[in-house]
Every structure is written in C-alpha cells, then in structure tokens.
ModelCIF file with pLDDT and N, C-alpha, C, O atoms, coordinates in Angstrom:
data_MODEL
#
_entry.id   MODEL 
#
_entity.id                         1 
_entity.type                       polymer 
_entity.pdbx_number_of_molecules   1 
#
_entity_poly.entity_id                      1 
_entity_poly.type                           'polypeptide(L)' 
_entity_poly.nstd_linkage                   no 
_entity_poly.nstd_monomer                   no 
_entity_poly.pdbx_seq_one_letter_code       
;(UNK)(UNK)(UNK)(UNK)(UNK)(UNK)(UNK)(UNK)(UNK)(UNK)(UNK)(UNK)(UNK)(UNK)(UNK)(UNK)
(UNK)(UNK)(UNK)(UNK)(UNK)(UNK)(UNK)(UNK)(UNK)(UNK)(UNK)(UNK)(UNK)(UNK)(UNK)(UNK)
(UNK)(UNK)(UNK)(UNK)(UNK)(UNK)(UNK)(UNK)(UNK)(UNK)
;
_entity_poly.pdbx_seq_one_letter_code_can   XXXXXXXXXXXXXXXXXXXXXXXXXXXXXXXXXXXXXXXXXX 
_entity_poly.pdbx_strand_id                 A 
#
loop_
_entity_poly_seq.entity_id 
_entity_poly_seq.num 
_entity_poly_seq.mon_id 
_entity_poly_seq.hetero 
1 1  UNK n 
1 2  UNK n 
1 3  UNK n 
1 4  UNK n 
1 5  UNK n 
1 6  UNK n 
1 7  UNK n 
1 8  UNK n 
1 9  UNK n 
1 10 UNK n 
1 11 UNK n 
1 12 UNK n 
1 13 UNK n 
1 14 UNK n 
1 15 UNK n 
1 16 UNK n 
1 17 UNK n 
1 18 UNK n 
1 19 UNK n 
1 20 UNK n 
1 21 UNK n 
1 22 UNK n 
1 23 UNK n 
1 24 UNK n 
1 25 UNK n 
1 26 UNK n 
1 27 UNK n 
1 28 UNK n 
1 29 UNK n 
1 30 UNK n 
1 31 UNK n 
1 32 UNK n 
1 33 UNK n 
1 34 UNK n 
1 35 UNK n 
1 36 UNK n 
1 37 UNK n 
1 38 UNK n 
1 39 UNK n 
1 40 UNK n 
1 41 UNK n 
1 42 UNK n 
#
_struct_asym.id          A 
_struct_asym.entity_id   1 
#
loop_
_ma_qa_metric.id 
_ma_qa_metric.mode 
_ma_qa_metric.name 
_ma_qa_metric.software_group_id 
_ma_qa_metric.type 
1 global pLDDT . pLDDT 
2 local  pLDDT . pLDDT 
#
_ma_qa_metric_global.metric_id      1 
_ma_qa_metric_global.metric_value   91.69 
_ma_qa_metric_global.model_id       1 
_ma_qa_metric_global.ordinal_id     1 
#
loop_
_ma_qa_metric_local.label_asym_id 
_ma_qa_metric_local.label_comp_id 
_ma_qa_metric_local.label_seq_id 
_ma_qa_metric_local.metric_id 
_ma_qa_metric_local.metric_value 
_ma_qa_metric_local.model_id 
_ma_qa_metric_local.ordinal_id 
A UNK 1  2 94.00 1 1  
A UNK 2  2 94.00 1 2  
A UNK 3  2 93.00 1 3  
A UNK 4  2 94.00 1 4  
A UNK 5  2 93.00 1 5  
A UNK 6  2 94.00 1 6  
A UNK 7  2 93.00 1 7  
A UNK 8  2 92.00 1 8  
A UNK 9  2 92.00 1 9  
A UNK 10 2 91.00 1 10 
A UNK 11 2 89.00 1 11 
A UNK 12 2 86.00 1 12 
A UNK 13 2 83.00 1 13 
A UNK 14 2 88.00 1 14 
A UNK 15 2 86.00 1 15 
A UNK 16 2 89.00 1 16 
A UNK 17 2 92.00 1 17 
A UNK 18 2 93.00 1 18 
A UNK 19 2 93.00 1 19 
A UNK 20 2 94.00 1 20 
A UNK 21 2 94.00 1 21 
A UNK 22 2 94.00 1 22 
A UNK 23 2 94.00 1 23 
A UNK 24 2 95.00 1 24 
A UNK 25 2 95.00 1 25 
A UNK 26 2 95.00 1 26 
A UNK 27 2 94.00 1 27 
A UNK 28 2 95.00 1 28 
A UNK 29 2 94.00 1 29 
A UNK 30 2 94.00 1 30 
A UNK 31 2 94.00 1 31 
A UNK 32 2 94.00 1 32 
A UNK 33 2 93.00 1 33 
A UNK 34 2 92.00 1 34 
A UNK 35 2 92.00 1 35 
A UNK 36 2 93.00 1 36 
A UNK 37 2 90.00 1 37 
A UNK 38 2 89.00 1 38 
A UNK 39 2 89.00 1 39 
A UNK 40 2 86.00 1 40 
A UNK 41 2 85.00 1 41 
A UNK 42 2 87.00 1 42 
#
loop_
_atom_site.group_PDB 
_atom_site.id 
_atom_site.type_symbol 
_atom_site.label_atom_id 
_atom_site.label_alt_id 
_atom_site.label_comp_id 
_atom_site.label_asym_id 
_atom_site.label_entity_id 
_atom_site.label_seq_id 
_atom_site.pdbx_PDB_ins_code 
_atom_site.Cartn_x 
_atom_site.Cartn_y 
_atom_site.Cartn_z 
_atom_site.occupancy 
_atom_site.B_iso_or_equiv 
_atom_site.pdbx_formal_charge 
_atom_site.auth_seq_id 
_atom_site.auth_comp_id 
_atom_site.auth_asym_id 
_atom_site.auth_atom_id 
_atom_site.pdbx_PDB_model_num 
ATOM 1   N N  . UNK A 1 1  ? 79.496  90.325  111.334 1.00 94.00 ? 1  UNK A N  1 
ATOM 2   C CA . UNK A 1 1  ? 78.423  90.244  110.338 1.00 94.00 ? 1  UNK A CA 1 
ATOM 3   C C  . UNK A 1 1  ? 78.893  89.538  109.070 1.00 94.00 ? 1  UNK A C  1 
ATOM 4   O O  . UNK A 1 1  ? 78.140  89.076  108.213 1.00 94.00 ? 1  UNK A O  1 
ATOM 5   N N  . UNK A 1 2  ? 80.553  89.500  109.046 1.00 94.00 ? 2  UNK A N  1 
ATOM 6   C CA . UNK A 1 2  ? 80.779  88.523  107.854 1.00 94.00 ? 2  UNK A CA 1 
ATOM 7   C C  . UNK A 1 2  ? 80.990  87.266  107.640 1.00 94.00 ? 2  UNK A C  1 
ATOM 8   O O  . UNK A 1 2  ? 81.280  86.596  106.649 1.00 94.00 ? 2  UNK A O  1 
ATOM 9   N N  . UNK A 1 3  ? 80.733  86.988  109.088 1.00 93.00 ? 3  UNK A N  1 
ATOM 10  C CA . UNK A 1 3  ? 80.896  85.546  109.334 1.00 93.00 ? 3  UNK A CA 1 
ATOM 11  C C  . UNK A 1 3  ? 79.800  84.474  108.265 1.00 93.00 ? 3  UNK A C  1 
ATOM 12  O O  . UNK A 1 3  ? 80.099  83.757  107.311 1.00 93.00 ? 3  UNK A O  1 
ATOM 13  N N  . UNK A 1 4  ? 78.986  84.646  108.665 1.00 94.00 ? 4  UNK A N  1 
ATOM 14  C CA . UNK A 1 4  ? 77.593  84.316  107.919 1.00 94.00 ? 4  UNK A CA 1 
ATOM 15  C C  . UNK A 1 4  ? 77.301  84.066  107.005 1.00 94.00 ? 4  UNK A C  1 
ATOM 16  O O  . UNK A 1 4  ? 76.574  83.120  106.702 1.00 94.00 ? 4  UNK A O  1 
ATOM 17  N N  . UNK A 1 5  ? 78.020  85.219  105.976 1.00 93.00 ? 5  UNK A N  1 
ATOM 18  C CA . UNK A 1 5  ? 78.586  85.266  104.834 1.00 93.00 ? 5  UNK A CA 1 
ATOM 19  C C  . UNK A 1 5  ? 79.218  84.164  104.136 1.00 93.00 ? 5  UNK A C  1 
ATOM 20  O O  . UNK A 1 5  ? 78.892  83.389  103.236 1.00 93.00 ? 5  UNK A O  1 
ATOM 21  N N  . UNK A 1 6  ? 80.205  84.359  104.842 1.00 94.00 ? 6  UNK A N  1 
ATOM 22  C CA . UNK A 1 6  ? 81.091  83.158  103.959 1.00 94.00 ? 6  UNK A CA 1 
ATOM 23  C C  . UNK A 1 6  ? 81.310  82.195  104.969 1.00 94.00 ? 6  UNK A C  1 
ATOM 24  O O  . UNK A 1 6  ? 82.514  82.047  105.184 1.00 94.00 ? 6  UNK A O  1 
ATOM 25  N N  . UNK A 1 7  ? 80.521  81.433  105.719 1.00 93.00 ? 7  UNK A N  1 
ATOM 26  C CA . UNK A 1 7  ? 79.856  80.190  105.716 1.00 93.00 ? 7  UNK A CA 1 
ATOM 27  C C  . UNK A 1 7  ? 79.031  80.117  104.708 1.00 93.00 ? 7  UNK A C  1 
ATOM 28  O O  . UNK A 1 7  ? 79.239  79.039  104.151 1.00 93.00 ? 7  UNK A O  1 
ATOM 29  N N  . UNK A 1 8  ? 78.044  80.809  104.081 1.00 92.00 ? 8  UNK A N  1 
ATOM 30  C CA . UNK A 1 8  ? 77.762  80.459  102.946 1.00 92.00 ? 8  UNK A CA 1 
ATOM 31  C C  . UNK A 1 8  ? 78.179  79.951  101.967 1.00 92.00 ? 8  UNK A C  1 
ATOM 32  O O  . UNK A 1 8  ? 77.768  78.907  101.459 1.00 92.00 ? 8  UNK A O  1 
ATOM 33  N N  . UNK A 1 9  ? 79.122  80.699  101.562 1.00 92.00 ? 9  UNK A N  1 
ATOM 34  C CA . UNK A 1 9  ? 79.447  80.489  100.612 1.00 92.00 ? 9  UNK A CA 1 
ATOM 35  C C  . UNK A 1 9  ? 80.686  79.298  100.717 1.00 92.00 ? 9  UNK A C  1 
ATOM 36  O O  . UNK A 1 9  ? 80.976  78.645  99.714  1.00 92.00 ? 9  UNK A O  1 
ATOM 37  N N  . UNK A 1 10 ? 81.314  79.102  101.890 1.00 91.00 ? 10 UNK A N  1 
ATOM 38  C CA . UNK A 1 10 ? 81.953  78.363  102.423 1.00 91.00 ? 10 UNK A CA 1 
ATOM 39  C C  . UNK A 1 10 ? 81.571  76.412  102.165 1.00 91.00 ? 10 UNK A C  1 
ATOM 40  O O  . UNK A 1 10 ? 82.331  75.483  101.893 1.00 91.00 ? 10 UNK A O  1 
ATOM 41  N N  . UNK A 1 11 ? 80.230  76.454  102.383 1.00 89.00 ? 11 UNK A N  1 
ATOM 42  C CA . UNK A 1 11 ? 79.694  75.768  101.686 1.00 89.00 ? 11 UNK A CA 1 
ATOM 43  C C  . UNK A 1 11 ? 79.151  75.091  100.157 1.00 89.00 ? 11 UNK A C  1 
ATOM 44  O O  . UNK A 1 11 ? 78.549  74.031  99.985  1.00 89.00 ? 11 UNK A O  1 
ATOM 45  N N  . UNK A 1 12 ? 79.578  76.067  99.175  1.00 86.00 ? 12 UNK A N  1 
ATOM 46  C CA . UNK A 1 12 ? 79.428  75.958  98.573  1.00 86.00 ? 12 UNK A CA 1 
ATOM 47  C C  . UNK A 1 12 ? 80.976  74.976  97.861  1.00 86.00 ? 12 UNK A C  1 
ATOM 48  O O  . UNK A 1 12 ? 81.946  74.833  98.605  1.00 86.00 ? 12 UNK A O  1 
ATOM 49  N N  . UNK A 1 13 ? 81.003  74.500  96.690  1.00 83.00 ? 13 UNK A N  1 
ATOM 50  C CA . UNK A 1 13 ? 81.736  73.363  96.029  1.00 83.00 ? 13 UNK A CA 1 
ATOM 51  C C  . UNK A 1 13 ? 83.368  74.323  96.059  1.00 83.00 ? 13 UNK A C  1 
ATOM 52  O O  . UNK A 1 13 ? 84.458  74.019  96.545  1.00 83.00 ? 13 UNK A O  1 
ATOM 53  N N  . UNK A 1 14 ? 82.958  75.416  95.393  1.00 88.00 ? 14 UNK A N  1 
ATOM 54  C CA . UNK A 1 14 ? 84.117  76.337  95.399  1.00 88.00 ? 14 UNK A CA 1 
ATOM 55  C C  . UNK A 1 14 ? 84.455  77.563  95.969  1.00 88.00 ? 14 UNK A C  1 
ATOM 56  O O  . UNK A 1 14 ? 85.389  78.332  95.742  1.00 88.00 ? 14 UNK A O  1 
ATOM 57  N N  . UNK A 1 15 ? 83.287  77.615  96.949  1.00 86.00 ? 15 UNK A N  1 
ATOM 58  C CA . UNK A 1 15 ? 83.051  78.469  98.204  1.00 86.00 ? 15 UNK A CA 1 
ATOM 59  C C  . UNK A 1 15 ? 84.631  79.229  98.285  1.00 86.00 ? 15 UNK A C  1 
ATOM 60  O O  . UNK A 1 15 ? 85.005  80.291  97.788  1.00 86.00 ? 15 UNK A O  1 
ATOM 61  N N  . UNK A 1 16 ? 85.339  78.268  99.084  1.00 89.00 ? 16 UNK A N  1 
ATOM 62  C CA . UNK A 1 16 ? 87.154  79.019  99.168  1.00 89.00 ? 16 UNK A CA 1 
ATOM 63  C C  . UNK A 1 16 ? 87.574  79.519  97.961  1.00 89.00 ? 16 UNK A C  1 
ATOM 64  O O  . UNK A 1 16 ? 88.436  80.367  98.187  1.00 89.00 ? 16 UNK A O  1 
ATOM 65  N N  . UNK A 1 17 ? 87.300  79.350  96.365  1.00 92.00 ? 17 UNK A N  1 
ATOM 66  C CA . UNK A 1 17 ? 87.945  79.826  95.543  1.00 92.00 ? 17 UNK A CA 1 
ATOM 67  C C  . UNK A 1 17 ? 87.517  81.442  95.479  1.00 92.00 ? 17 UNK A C  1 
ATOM 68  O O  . UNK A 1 17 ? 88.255  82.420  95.367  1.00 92.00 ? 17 UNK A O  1 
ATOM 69  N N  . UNK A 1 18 ? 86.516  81.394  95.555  1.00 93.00 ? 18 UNK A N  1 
ATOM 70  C CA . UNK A 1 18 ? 85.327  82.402  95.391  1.00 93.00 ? 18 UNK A CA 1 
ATOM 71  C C  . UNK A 1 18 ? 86.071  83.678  96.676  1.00 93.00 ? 18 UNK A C  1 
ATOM 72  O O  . UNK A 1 18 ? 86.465  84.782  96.300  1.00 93.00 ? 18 UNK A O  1 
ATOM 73  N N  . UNK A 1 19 ? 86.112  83.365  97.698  1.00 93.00 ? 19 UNK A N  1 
ATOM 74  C CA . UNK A 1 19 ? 86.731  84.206  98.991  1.00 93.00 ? 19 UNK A CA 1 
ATOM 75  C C  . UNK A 1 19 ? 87.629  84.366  98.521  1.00 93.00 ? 19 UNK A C  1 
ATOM 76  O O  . UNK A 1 19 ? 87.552  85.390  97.841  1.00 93.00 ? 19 UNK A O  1 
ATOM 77  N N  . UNK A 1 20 ? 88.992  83.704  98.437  1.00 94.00 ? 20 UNK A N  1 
ATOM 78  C CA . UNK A 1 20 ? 90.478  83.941  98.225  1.00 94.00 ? 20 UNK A CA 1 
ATOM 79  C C  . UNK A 1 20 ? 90.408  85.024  96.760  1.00 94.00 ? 20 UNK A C  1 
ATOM 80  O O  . UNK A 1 20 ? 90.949  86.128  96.829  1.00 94.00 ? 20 UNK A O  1 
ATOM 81  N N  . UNK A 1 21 ? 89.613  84.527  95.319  1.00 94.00 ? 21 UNK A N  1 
ATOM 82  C CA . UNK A 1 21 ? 89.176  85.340  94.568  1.00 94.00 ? 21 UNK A CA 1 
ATOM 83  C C  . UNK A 1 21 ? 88.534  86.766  95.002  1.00 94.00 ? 21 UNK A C  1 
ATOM 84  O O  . UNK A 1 21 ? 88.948  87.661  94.265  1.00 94.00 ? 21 UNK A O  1 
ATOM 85  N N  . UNK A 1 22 ? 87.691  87.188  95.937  1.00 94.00 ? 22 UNK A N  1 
ATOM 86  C CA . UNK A 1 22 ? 87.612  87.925  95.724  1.00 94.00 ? 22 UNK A CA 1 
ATOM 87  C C  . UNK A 1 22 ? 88.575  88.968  96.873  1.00 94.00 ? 22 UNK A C  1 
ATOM 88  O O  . UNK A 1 22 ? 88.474  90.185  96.719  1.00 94.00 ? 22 UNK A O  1 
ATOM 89  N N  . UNK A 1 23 ? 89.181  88.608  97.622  1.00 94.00 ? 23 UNK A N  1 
ATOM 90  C CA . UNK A 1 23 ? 90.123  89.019  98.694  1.00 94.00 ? 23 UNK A CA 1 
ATOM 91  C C  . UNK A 1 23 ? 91.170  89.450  97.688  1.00 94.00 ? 23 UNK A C  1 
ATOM 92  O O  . UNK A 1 23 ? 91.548  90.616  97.570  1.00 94.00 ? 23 UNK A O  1 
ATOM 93  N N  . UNK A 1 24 ? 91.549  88.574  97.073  1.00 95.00 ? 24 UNK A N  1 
ATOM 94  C CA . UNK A 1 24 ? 92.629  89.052  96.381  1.00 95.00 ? 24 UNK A CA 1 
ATOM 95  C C  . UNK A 1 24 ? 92.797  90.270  95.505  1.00 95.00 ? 24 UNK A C  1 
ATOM 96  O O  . UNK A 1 24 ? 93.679  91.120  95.385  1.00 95.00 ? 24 UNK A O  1 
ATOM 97  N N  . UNK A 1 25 ? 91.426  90.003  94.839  1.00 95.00 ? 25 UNK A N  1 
ATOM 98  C CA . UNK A 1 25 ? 91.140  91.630  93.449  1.00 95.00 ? 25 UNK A CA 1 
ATOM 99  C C  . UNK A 1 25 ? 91.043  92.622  94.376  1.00 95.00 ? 25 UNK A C  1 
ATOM 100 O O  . UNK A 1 25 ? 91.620  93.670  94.086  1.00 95.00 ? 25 UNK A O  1 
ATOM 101 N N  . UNK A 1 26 ? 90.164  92.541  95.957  1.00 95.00 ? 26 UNK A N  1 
ATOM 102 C CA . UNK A 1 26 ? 90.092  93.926  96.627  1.00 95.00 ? 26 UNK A CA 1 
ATOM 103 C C  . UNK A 1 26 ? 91.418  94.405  97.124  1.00 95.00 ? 26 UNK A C  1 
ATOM 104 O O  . UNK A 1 26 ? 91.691  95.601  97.026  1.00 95.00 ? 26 UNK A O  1 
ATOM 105 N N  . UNK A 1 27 ? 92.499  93.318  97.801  1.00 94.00 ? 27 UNK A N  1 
ATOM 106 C CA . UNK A 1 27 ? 93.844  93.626  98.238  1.00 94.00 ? 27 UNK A CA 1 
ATOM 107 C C  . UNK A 1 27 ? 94.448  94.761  96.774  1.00 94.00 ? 27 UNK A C  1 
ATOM 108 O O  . UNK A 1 27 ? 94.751  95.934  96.990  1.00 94.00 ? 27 UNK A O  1 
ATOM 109 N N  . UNK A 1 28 ? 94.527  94.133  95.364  1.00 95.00 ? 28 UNK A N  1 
ATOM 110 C CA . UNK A 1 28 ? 95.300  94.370  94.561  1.00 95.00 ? 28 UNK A CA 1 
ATOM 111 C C  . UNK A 1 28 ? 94.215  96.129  94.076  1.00 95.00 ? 28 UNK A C  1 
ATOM 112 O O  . UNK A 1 28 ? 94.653  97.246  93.803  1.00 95.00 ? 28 UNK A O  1 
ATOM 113 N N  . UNK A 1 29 ? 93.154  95.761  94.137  1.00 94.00 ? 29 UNK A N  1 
ATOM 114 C CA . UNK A 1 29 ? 92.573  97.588  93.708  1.00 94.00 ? 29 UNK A CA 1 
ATOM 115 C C  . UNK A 1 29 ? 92.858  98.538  94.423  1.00 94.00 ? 29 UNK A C  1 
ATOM 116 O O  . UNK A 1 29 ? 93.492  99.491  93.970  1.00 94.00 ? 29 UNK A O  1 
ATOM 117 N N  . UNK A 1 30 ? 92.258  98.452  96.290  1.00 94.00 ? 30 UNK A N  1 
ATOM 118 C CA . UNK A 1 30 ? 93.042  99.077  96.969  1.00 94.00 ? 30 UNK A CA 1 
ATOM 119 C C  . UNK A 1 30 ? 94.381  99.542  97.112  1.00 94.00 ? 30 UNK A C  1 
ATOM 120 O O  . UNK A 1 30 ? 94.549  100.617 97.688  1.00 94.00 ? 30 UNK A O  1 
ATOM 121 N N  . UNK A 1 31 ? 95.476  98.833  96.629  1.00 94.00 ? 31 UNK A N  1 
ATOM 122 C CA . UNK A 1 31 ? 96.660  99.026  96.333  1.00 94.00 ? 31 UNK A CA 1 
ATOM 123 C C  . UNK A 1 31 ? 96.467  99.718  95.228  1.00 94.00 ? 31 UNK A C  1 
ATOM 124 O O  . UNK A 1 31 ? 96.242  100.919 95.377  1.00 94.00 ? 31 UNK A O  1 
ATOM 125 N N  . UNK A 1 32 ? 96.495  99.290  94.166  1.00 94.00 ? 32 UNK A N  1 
ATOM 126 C CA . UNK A 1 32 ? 96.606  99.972  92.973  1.00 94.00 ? 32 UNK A CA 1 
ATOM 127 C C  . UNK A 1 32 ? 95.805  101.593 92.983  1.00 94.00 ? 32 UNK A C  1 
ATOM 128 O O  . UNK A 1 32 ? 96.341  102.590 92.497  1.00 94.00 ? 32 UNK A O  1 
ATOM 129 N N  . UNK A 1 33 ? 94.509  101.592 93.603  1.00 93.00 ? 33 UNK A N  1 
ATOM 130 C CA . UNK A 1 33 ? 93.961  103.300 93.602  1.00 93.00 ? 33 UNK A CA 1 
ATOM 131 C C  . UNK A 1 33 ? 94.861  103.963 94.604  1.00 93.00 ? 33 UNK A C  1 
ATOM 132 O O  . UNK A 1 33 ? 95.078  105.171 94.513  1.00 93.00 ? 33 UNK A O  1 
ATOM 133 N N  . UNK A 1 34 ? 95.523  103.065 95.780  1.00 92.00 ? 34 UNK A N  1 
ATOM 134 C CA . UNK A 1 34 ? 96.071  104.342 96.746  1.00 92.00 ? 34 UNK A CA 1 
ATOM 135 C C  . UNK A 1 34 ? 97.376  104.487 96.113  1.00 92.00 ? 34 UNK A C  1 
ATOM 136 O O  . UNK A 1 34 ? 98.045  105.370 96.649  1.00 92.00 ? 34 UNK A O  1 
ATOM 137 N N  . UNK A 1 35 ? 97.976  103.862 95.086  1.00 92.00 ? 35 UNK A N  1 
ATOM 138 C CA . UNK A 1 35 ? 99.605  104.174 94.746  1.00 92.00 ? 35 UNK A CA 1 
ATOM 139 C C  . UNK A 1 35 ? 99.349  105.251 93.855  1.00 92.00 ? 35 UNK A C  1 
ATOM 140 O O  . UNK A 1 35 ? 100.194 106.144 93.798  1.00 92.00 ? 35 UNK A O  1 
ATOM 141 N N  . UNK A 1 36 ? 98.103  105.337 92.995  1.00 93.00 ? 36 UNK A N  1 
ATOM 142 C CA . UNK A 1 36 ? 97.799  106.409 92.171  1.00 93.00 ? 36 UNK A CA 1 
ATOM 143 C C  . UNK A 1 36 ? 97.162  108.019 92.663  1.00 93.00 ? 36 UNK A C  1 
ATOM 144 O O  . UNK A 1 36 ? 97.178  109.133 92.140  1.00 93.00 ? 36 UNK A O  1 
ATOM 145 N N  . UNK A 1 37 ? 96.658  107.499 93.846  1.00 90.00 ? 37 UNK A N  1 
ATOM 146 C CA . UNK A 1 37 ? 96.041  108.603 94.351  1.00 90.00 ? 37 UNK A CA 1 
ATOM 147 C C  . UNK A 1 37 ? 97.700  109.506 95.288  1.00 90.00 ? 37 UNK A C  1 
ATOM 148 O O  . UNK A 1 37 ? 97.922  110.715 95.362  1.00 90.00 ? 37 UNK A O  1 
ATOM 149 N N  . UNK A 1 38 ? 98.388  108.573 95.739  1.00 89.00 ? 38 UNK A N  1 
ATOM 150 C CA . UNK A 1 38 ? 99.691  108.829 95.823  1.00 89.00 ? 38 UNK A CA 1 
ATOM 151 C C  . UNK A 1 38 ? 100.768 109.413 95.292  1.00 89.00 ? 38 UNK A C  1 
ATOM 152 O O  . UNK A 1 38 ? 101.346 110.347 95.849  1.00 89.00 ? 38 UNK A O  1 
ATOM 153 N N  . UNK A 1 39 ? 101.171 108.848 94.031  1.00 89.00 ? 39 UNK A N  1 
ATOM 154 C CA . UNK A 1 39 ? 101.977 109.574 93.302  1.00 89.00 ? 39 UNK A CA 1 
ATOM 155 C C  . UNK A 1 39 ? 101.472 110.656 92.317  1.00 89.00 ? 39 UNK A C  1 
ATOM 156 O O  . UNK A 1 39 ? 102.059 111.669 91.937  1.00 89.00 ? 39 UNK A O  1 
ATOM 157 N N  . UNK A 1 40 ? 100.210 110.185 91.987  1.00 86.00 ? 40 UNK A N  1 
ATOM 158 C CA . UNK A 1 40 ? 99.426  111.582 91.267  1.00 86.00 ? 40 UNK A CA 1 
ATOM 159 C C  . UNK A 1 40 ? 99.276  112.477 92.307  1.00 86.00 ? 40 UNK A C  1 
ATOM 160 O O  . UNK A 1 40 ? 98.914  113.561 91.849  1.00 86.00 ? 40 UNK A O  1 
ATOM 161 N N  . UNK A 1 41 ? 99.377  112.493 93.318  1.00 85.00 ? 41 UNK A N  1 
ATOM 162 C CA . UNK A 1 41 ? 98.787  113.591 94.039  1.00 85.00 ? 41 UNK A CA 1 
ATOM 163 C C  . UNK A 1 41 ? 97.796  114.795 93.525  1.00 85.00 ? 41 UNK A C  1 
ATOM 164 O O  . UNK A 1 41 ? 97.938  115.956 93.909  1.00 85.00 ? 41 UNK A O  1 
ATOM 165 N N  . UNK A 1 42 ? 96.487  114.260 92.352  1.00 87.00 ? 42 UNK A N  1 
ATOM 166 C CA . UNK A 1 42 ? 95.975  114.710 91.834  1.00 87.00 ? 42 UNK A CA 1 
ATOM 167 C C  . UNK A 1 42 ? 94.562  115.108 92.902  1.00 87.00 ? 42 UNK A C  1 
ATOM 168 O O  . UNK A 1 42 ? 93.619  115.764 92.460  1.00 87.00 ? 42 UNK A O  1 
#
C-alpha cells in the first residue's frame, strides 16, 4: 500500500529528498523514544 505513495511523490522535483527526509527523522525518533523508554525504565 506504500508503493503508490511514493511514486507519488517520487515524481515529484524533490520527491527522493522528501522520502530519505522523512525516513530518516522516523529512524532517529524511534531510536531516540526506545533508548528513553529503555534506560528510564519509567
């Protein structure tokens, strides 16, 4: 279902900046909430 997606946007001028952009902030939050949810063991 995400294919579709980003052919869209894939198309677009900066389509790839936009993917790699937002791949990247979700890689780095996910990381960042599970190291906290981790060592806080709150």
């Amino acid at each position: 279902t995400l294919g579709p997606i980003l052919n869209m946007y894939l198309n677009m001028a900066n389509g790839g900046t936009l993917i790699m952009s937002a791949l990247a902030m979700t890689g780095l939050s996910f990381m960042g909430l599970s190291a906290y949810a981790l060592i806080s063991k709150k």
